[in-house]
N, C-alpha and C. Protein backbone atom coordinates (compact mmCIF):
# COMPACT_ATOMS: atom_id res chain seq x y z
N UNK A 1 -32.67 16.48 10.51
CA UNK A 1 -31.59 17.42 10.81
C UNK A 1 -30.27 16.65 10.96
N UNK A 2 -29.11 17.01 10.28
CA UNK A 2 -27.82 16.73 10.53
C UNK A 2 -27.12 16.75 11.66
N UNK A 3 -26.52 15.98 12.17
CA UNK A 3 -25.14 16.39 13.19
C UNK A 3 -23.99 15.97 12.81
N UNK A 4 -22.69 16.63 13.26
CA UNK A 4 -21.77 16.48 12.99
C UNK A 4 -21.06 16.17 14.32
N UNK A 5 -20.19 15.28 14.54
CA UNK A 5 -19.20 15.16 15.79
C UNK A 5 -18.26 15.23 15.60
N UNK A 6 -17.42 15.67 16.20
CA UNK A 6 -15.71 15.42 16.34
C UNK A 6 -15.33 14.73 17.55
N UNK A 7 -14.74 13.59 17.30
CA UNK A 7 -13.75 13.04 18.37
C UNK A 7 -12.41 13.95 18.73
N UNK A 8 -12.58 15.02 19.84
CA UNK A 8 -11.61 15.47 20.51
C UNK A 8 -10.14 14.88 20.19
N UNK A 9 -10.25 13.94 21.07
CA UNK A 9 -9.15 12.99 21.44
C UNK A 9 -8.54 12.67 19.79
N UNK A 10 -9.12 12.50 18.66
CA UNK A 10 -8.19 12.05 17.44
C UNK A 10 -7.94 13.39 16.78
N UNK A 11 -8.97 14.51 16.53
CA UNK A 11 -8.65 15.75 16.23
C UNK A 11 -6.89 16.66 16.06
N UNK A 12 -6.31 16.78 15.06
CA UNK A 12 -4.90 17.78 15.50
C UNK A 12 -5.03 18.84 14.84
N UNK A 13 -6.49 19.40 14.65
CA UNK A 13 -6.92 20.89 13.99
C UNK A 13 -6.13 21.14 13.11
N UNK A 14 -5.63 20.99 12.29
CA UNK A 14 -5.57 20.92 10.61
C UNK A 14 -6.50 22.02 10.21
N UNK A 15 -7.58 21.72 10.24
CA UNK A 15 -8.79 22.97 9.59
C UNK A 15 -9.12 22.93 8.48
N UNK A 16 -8.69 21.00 7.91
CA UNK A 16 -9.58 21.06 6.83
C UNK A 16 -11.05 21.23 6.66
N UNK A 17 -11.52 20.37 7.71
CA UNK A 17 -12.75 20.53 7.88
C UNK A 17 -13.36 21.95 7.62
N UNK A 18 -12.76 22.71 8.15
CA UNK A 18 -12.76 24.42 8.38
C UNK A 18 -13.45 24.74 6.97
N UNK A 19 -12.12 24.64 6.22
CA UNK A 19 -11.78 24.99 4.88
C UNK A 19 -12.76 24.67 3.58
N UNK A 20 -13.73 23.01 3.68
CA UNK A 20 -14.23 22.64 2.99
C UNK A 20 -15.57 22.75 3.26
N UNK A 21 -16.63 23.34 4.27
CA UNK A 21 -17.51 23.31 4.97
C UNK A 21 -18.09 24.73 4.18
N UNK A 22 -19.28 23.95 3.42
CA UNK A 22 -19.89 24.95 2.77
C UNK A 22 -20.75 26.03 3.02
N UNK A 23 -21.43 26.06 4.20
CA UNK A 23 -21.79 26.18 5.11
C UNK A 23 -20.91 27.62 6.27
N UNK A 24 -19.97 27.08 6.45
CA UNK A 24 -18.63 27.94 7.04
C UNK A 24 -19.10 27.98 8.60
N UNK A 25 -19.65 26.82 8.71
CA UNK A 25 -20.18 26.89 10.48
C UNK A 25 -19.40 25.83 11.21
N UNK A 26 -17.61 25.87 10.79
CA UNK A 26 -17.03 24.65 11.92
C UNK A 26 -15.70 26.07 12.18
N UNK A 27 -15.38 25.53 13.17
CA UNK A 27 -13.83 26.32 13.39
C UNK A 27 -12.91 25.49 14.19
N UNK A 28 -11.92 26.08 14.55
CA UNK A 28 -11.14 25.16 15.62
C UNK A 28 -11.11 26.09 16.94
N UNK A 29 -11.21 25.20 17.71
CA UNK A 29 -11.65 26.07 19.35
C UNK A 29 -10.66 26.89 19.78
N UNK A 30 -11.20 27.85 19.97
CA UNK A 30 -10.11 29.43 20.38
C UNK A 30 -9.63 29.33 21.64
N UNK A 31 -10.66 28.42 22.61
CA UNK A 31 -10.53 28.44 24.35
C UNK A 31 -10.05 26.71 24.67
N UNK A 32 -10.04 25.85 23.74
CA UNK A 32 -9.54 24.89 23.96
C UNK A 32 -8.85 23.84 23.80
N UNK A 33 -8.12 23.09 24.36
CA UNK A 33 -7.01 22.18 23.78
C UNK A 33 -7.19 20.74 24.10
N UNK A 34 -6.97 19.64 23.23
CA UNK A 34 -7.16 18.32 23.34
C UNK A 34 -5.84 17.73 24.20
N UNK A 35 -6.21 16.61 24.53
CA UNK A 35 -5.30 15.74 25.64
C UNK A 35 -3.60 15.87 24.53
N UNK A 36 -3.51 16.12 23.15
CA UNK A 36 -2.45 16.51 22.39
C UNK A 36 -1.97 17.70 22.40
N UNK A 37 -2.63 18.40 22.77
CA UNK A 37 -2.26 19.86 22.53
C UNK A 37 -2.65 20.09 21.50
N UNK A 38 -3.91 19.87 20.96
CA UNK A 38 -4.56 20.42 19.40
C UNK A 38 -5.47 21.77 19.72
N UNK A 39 -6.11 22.37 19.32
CA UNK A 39 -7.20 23.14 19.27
C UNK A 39 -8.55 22.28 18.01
N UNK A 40 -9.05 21.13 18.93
CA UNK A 40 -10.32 20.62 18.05
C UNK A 40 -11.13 21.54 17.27
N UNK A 41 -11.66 21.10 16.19
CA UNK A 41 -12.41 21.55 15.34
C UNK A 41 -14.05 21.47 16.32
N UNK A 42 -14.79 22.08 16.19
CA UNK A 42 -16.27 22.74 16.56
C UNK A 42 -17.17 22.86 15.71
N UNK A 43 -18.42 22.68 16.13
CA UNK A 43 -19.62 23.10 15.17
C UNK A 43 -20.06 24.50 16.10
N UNK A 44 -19.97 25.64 15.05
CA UNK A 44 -20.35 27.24 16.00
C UNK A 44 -22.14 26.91 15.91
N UNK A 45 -22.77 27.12 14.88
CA UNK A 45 -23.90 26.52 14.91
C UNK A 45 -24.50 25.36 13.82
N UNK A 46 -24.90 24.70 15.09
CA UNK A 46 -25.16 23.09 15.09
C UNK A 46 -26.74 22.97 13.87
N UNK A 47 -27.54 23.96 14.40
CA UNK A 47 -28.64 23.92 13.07
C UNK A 47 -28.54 24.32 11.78
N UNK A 48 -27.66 24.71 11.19
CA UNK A 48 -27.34 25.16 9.98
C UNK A 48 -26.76 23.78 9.38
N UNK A 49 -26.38 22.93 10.11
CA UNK A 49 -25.26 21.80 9.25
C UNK A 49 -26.13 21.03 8.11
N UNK A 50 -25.87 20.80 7.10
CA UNK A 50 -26.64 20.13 6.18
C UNK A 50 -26.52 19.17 6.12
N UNK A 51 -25.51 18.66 6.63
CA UNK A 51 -25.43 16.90 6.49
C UNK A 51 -24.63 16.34 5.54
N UNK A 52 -23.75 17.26 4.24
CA UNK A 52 -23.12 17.09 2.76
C UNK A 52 -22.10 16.15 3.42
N UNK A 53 -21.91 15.95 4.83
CA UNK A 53 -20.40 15.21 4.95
C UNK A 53 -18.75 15.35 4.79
N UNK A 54 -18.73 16.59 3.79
CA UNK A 54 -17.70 17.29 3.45
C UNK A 54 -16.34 17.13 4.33
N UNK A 55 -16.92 17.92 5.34
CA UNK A 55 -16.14 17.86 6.83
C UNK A 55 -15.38 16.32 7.08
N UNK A 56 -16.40 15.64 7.36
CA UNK A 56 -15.80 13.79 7.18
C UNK A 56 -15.19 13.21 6.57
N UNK A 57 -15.17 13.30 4.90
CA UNK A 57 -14.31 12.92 3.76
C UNK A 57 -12.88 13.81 3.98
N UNK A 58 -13.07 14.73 4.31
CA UNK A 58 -11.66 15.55 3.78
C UNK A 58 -10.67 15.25 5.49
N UNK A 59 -11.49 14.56 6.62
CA UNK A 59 -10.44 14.83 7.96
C UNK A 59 -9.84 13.47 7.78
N UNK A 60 -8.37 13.65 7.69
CA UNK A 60 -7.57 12.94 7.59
C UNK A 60 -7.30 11.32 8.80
N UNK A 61 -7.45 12.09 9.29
CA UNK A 61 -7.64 11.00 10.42
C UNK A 61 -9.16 10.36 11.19
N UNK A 62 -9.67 10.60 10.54
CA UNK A 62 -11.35 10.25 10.65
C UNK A 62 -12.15 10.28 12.00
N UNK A 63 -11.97 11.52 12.55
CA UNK A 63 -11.67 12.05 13.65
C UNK A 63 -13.36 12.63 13.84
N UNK A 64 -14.10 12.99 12.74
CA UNK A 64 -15.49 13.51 12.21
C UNK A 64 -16.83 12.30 11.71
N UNK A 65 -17.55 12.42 12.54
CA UNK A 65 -18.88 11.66 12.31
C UNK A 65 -19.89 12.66 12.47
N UNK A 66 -20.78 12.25 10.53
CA UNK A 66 -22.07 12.96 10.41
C UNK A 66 -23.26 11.99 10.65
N UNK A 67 -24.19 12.44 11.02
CA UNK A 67 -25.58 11.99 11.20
C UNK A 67 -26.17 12.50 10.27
N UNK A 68 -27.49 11.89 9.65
CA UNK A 68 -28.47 12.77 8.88
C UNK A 68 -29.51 11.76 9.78
């Protein structure tokens, strides 16, 4: 099974991740804000993630770590 992380703290919700996630199971948090004032990107559900990495290649600031 895959995981995906986001480092909060480097995150500035962009939403590429969002955007390229084939899947369509990341968003940026509706209830919360990073030590920047971002709204981090989220995994809504964590068992669906496949592991493609997508999310990781496309975040600009490399803010996203996958596991397989």
């Amino acid at each position: 099974m895959a995981k995906m992380t986001v480092n909060e703290n480097v995150c500035k919700g962009c939403g590429l991740c969002v955007s390229v996630c084939p899947k369509k199971i990341i968003r940026l948090s509706p209830d919360r804000l990073n030590a920047k004032g971002y709204s981090p990107a989220e995994v809504v559900k964590p068992e669906e993630c496949i592991g493609c990495a997508m999310c990781g290649i496309m975040c600009p600031d490399s803010a996203i770590t996958v596991e397989r």
